[in-house]
Protein backbone atom coordinates (compact mmCIF):
# COMPACT_ATOMS: atom_id res chain seq x y z
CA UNK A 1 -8.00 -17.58 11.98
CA UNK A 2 -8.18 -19.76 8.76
CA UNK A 3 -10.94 -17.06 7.42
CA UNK A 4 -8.96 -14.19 7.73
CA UNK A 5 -5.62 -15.50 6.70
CA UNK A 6 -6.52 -17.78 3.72
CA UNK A 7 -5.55 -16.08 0.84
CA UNK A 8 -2.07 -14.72 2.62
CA UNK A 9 0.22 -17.43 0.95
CA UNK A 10 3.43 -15.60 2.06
CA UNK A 11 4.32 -17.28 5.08
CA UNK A 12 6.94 -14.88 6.30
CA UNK A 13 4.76 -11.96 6.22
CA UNK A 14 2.23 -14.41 8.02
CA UNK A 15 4.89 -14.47 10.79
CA UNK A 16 5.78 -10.94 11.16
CA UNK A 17 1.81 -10.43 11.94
CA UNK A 18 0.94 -13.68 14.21
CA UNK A 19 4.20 -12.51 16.15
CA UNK A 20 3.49 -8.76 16.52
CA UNK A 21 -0.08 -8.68 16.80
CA UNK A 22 -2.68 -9.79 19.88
CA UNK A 23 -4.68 -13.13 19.20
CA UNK A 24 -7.63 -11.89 20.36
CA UNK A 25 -7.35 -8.64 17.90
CA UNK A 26 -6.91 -11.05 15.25
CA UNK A 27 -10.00 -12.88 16.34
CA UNK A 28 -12.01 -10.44 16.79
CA UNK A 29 -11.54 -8.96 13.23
CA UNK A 30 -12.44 -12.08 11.66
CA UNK A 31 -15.69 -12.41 13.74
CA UNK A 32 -16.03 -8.92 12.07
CA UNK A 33 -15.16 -9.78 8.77
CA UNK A 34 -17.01 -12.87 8.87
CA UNK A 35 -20.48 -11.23 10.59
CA UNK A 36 -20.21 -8.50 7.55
CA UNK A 37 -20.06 -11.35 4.66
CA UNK A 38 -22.97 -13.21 6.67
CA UNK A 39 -25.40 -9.95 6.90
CA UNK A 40 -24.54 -9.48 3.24
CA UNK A 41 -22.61 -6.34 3.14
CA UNK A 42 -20.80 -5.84 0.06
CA UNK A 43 -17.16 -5.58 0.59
CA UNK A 44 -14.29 -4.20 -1.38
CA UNK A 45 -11.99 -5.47 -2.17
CA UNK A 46 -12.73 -9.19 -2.82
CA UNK A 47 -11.59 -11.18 -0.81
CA UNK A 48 -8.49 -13.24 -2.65
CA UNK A 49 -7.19 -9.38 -2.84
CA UNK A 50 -7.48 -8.44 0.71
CA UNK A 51 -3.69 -9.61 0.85
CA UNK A 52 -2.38 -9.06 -2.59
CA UNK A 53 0.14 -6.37 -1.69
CA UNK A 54 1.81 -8.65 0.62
CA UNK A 55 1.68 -11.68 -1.85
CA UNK A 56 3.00 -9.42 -4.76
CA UNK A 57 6.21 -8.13 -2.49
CA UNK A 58 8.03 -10.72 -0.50
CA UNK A 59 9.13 -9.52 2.61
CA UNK A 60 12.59 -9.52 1.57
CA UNK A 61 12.16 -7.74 -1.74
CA UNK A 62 10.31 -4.80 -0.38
CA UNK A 63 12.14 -1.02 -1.80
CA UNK A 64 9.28 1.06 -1.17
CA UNK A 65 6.41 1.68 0.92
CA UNK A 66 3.40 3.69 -0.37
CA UNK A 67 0.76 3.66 2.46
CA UNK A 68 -2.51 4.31 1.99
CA UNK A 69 -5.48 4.64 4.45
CA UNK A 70 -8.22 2.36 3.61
CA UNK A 71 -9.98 0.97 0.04
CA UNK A 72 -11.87 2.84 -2.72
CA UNK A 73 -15.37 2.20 -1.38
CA UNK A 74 -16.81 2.42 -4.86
CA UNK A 75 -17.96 -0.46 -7.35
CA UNK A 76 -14.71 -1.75 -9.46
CA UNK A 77 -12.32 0.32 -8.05
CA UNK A 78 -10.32 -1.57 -4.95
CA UNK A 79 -8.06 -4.50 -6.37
CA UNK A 80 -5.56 -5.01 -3.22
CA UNK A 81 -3.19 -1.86 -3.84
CA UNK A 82 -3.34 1.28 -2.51
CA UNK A 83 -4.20 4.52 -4.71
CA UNK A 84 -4.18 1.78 -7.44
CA UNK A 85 -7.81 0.82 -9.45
CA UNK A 86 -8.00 -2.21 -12.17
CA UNK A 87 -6.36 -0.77 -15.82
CA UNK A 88 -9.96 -0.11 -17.50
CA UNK A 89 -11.65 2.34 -14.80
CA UNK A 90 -11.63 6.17 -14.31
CA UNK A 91 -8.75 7.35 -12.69
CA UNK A 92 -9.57 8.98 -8.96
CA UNK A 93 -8.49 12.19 -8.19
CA UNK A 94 -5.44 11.36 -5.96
CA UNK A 95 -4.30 8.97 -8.49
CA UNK A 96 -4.61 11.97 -10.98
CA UNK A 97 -2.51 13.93 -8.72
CA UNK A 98 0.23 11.41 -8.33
CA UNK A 99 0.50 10.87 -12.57
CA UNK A 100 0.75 14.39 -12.37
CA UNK A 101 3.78 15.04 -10.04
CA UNK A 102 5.13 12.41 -11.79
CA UNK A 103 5.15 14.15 -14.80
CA UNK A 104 6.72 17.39 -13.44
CA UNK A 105 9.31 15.49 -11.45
CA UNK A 106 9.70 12.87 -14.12
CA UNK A 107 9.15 13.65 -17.47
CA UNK A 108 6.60 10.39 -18.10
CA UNK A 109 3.01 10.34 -18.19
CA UNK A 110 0.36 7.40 -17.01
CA UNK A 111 -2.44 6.94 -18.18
CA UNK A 112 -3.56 3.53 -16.79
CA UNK A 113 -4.52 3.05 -12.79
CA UNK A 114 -3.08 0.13 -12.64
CA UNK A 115 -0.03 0.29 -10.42
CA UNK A 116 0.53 -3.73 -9.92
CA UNK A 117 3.75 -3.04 -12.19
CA UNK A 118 4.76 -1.03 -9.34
CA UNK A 119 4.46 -3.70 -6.90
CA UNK A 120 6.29 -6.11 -9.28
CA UNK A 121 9.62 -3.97 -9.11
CA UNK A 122 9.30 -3.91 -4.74
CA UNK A 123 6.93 -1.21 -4.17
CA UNK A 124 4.63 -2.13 -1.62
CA UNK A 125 1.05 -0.67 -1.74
CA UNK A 126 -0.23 -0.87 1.35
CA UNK A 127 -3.46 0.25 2.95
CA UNK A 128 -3.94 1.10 6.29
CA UNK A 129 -7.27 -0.72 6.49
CA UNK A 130 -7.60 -3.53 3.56
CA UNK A 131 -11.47 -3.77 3.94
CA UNK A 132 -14.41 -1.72 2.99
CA UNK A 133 -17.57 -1.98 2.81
CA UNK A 134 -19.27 -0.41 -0.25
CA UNK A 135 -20.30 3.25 -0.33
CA UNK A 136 -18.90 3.91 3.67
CA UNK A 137 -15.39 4.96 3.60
CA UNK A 138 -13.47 3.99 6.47
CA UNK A 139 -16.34 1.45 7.56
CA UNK A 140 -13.51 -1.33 8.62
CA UNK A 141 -11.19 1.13 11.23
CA UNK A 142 -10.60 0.42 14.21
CA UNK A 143 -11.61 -3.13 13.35
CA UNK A 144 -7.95 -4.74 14.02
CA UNK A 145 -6.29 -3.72 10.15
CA UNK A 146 -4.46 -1.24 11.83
CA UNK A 147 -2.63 -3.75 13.96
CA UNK A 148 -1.82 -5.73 11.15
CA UNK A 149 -0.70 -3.09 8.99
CA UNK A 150 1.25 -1.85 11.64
CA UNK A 151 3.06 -5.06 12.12
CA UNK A 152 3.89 -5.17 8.44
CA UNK A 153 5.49 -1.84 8.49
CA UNK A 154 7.42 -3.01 11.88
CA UNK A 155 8.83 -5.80 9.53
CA UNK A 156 10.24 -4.15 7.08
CA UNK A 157 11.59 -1.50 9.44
CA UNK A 158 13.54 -4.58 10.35
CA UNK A 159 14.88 -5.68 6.84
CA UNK A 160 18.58 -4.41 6.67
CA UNK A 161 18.21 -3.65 2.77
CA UNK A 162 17.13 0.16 2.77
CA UNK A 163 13.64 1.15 1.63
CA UNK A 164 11.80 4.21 1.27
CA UNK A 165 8.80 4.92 3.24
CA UNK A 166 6.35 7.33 1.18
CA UNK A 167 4.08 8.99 3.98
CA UNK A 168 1.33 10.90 2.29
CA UNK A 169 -0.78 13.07 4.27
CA UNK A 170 -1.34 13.22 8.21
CA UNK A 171 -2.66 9.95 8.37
CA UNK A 172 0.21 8.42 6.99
CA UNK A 173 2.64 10.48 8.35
CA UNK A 174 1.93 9.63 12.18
CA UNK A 175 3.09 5.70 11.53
CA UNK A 176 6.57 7.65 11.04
CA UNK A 177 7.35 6.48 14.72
CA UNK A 178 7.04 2.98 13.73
CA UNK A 179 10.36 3.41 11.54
CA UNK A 180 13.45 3.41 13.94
CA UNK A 181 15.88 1.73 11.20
CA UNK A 182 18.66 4.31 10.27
CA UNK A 183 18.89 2.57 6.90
CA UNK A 184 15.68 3.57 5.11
CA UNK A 185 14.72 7.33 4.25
CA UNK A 186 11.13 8.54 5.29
CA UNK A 187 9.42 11.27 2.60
CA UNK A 188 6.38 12.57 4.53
CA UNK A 189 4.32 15.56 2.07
CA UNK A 190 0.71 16.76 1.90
CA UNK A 191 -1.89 14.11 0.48
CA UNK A 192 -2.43 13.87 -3.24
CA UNK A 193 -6.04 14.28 -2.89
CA UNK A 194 -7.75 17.60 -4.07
CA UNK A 195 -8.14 19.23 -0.88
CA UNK A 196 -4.42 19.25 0.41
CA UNK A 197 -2.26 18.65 -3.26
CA UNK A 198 -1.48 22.06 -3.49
CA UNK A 199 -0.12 22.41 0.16
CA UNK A 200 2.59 20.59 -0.62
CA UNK A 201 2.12 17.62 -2.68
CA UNK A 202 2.56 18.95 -6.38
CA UNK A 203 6.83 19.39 -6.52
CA UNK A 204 7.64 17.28 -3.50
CA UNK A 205 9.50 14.95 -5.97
CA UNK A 206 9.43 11.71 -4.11
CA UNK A 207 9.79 9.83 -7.25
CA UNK A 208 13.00 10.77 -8.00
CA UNK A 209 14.07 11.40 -4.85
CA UNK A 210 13.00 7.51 -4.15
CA UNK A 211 15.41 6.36 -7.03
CA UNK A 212 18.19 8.61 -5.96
CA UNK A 213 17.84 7.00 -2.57
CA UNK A 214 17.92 3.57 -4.55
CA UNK A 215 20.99 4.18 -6.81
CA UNK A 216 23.05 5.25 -3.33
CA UNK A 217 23.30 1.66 -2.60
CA UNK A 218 23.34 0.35 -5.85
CA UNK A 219 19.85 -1.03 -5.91
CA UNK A 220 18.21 -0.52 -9.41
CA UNK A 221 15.48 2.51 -9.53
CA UNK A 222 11.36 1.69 -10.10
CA UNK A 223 10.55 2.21 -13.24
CA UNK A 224 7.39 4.40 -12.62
CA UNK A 225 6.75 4.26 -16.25
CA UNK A 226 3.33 2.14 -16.47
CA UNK A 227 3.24 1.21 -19.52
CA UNK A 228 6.81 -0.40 -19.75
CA UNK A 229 6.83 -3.83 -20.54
CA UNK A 230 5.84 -6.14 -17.54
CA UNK A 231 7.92 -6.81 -14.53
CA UNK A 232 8.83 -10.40 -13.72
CA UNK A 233 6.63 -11.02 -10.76
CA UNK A 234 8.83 -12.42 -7.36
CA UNK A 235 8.44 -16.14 -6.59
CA UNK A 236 8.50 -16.90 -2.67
């Protein structure tokens, strides 16, 4: 599995997936992975970003947990977070929708898609599927990704410093069972996106709600402010 695993230079959340997840799942999704770059499909993200969620947050310094469903399918969009896009393109809707809650629950306004200073504090953007291919949303499910995305929630489910699990949307909200650990809080609301934000995703207030959390056990809030000055980034 050299293909599939080569840009994943965390070796503990290497572990928590080799351990949790079926061999043969894990071979068969290269074989996928690898039969899509030899029919030349173009797939988002690139490749050395398939994993950088999990090489941005050590397993140990994870604090939150905003799960996502699969990559932007569209041209310069995807960049290894989830709900985030690179600093210089047009904001999608959901992430419209989240700058906007977090204006009403926080006072601050975004501008920039760009959430990697988000990761940098602990927040872990992570997509339910971390492959694409261009223009066919949810074109990689029920490849294997779920397995392995499954197994990275399982592992910090384990970690005995609390985090906060953000659960947007049905999707999200049914890996809810994989979180057993009395220690972290679960917020489950409606998705951002434009069909479901006004059933119940503009005034959840997970942002604060997250730092509150946080503060209880003297753990120091996210900054959600983008445009803050950089966060040191964790070394492993």
């Amino acid at each position: 599995m050299n293909y599939l695993f080569e840009t994943l230079a965390d070796d503990r959340w290497l572990r928590a997936i080799t351990e949790h997840v079926d061999s043969g799942v894990l071979t068969a999704l290269e074989d996928f992975l690898i039969e899509q770059q030899r029919s030349g499909k173009d797939i988002y993200p690139a490749k050395e970003n398939w994993f950088r969620a999990l090489n941005t947050v050590p397993v140990d310094k994870v604090k939150v947990v905003i799960l996502g469903q699969d990559p932007y399918h569209g041209p310069n969009q995807a960049h290894g977070f989830s709900f985030s896009v690179p600093g210089d393109t047009r904001l999608p809707p959901s992430l419209k929708n989240i700058f906007q809650e977090q204006q009403q629950d926080l006072g601050i306004h975004n501008s920039s898609g760009d959430l990697s200073a988000w990761a940098q504090q602990g927040v872990l953007l992570l997509n339910s599927v971390l492959t694409v291919e261009k223009s066919s949303a949810g074109s990689h499910a029920k490849k294997g990704w779920e397995q392995v995305t499954d197994a990275v929630i399982e592992a910090c489910n384990e970690n005995e410093s609390p985090i906060v699990f953000l659960l947007w949307g049905a999707y999200a909200i049914k890996k809810q069972s994989l979180i057993t650990n009395k220690k972290h809080l679960v917020l489950t609301s409606a998705h951002p996106s434009p069909l479901s934000a006004h059933r119940g995703w503009f005034g959840c207030g997970h942002f604060s709600k997250t730092n509150q959390y946080l503060e209880t056990f003297n753990l120091s809030p996210i900054d959600w402010q983008l445009n803050s000055q950089p966060q040191k980034t964790f070394s492993f």
